[in-house]
Structures are given as C-alpha cells and as structure tokens.
N, C-alpha and C. Protein backbone atom coordinates (compact mmCIF):
# COMPACT_ATOMS: atom_id res chain seq x y z
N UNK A 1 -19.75 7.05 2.01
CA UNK A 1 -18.30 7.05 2.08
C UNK A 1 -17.79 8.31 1.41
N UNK A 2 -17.03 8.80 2.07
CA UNK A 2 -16.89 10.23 1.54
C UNK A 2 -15.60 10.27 0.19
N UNK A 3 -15.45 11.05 -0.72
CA UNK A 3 -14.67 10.66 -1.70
C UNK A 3 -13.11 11.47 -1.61
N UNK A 4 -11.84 11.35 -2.01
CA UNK A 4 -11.05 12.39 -2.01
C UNK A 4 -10.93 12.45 -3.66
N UNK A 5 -10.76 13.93 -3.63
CA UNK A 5 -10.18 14.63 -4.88
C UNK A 5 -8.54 14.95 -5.16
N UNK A 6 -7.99 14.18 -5.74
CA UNK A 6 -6.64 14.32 -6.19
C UNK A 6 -6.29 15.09 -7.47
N UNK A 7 -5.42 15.98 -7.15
CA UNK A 7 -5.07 16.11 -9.05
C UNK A 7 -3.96 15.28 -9.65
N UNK A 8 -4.01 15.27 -10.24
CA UNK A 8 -3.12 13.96 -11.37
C UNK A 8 -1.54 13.88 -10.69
N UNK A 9 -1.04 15.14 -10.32
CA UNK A 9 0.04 14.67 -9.61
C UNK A 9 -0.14 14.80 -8.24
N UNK A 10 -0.80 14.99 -7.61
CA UNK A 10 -0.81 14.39 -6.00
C UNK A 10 -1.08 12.74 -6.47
N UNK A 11 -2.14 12.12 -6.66
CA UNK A 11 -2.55 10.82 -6.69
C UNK A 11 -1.22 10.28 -7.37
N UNK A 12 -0.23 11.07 -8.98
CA UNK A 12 1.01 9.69 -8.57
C UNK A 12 1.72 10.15 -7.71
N UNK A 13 1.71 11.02 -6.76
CA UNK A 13 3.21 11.40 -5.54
C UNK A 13 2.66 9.92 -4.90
N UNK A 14 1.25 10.21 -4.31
CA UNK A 14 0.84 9.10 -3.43
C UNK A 14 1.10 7.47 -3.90
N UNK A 15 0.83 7.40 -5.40
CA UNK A 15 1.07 6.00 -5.49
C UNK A 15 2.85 5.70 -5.84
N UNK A 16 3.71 6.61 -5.79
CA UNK A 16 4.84 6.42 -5.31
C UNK A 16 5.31 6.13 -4.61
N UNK A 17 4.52 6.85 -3.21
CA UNK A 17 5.31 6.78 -2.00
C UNK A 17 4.62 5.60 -1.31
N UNK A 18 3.54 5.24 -1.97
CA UNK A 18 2.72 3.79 -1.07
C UNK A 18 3.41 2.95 -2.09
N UNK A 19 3.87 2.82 -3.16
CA UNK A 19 4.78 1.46 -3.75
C UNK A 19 6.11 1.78 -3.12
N UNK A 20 6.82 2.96 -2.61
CA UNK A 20 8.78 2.98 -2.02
C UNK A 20 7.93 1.93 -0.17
N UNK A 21 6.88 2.57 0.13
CA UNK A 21 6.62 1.87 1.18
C UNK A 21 6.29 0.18 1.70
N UNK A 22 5.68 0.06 0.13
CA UNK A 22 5.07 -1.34 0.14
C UNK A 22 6.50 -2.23 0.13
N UNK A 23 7.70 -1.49 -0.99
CA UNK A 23 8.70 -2.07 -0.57
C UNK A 23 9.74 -2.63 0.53
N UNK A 24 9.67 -1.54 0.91
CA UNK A 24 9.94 -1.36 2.95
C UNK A 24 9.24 -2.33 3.70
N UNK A 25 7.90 -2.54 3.58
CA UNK A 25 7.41 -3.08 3.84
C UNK A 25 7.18 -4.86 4.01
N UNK A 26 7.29 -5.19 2.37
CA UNK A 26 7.67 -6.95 2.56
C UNK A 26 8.88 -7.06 3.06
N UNK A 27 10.42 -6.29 3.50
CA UNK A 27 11.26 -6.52 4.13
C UNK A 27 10.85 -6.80 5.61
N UNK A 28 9.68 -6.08 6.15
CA UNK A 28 9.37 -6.40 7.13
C UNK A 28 8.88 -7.68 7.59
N UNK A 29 7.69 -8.06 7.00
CA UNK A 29 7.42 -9.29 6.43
C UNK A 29 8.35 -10.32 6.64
N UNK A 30 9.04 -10.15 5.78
CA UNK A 30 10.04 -11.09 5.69
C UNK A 30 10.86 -11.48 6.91
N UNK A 31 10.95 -10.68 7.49
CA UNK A 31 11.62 -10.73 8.42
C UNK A 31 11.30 -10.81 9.89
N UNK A 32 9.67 -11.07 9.98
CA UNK A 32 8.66 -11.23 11.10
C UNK A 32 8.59 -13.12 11.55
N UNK A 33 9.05 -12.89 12.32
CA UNK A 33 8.91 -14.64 12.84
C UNK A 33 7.64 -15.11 14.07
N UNK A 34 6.15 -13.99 13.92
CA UNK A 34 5.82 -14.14 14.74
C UNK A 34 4.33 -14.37 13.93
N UNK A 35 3.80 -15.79 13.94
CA UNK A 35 2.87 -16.04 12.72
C UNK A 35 1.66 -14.80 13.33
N UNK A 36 1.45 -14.49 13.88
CA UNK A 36 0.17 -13.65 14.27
C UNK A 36 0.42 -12.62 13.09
N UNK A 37 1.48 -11.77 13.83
CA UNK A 37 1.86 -10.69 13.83
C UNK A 37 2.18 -10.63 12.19
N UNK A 38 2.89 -11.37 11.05
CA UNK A 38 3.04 -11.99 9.85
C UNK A 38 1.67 -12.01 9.29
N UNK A 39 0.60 -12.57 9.79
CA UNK A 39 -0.68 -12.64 8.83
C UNK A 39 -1.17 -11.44 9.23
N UNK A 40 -1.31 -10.26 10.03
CA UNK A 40 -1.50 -9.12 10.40
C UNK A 40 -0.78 -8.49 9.31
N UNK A 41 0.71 -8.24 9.08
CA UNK A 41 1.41 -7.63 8.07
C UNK A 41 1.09 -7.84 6.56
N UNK A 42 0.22 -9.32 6.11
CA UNK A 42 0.19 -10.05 5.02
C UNK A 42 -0.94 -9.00 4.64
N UNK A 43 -2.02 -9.18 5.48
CA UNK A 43 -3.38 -8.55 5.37
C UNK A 43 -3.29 -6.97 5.22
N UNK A 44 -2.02 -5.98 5.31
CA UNK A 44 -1.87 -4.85 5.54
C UNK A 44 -1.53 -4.28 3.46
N UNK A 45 -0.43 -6.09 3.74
CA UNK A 45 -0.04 -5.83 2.33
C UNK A 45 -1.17 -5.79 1.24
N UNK A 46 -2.38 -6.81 1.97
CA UNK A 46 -2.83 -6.88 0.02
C UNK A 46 -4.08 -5.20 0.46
N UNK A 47 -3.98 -4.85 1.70
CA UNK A 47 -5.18 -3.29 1.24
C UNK A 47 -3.93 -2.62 0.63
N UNK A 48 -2.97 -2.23 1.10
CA UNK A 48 -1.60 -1.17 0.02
C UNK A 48 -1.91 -1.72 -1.42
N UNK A 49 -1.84 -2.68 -1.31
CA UNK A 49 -1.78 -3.10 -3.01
C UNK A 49 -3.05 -2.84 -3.90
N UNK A 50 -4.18 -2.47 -3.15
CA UNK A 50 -5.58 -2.54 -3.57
C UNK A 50 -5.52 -1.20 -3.90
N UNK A 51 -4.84 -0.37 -2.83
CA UNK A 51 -5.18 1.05 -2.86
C UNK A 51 -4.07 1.28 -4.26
N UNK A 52 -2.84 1.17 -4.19
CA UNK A 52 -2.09 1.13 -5.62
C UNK A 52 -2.62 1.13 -6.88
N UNK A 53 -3.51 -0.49 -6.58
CA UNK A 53 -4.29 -0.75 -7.96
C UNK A 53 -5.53 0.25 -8.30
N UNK A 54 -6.07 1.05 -7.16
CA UNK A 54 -7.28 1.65 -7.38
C UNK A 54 -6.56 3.08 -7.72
N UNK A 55 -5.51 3.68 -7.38
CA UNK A 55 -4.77 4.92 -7.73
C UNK A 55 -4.35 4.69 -9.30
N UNK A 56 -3.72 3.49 -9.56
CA UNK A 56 -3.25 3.21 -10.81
C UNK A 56 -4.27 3.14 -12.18
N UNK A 57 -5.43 3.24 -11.42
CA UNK A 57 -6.98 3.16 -12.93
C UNK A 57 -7.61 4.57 -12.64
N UNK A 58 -7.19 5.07 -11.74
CA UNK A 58 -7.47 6.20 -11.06
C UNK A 58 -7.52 7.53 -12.68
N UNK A 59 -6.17 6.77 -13.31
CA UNK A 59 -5.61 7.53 -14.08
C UNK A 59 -6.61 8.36 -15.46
C-alpha cells in the first residue's frame, strides 16, 4: 500500500476540509429517504471519519 507524505499543514488543510465536508455531508444523510442509498451514505460516513481519526494521530 503505498504511503502519502504530508507536511503538518497540508494534513490539517485536509482534515479541515474532510470535517467542513463530513458536515455537508450528514445533511445529506439526513435528508435521503432511500434506505439503499442511506446505508451507502452511512458507510461513506464512518471511512471520512476513520480517515479524520487517522489524520488527527497523524499529528
């Protein structure tokens, strides 16, 4: 698996703009009335959140 190299402020631009997104995001969620398509979005949410958490120890 190949690795990326961040410097300290690219990796927090990125975990900024994937938490303003993740926000954007459960609005979507929320607002999906189509159970497929909802557990598709659910499953999208917890890799964003993984990648967050792995940027956030990153530190």
């Amino acid at each position: 698996m190949p690795n990326l190299e961040l410097t300290a402020a690219e990796r927090d631009m990125l975990r900024d703009i994937l938490k303003n997104y993740l926000s954007d995001f459960r609005m979507e969620i929320s607002q999906t009335d189509t159970p497929d398509y909802r557990a598709q979005l659910k499953d999208q949410e917890a890799m964003l959140n993984k990648i967050i958490d792995k940027l956030g120890k990153a530190m």
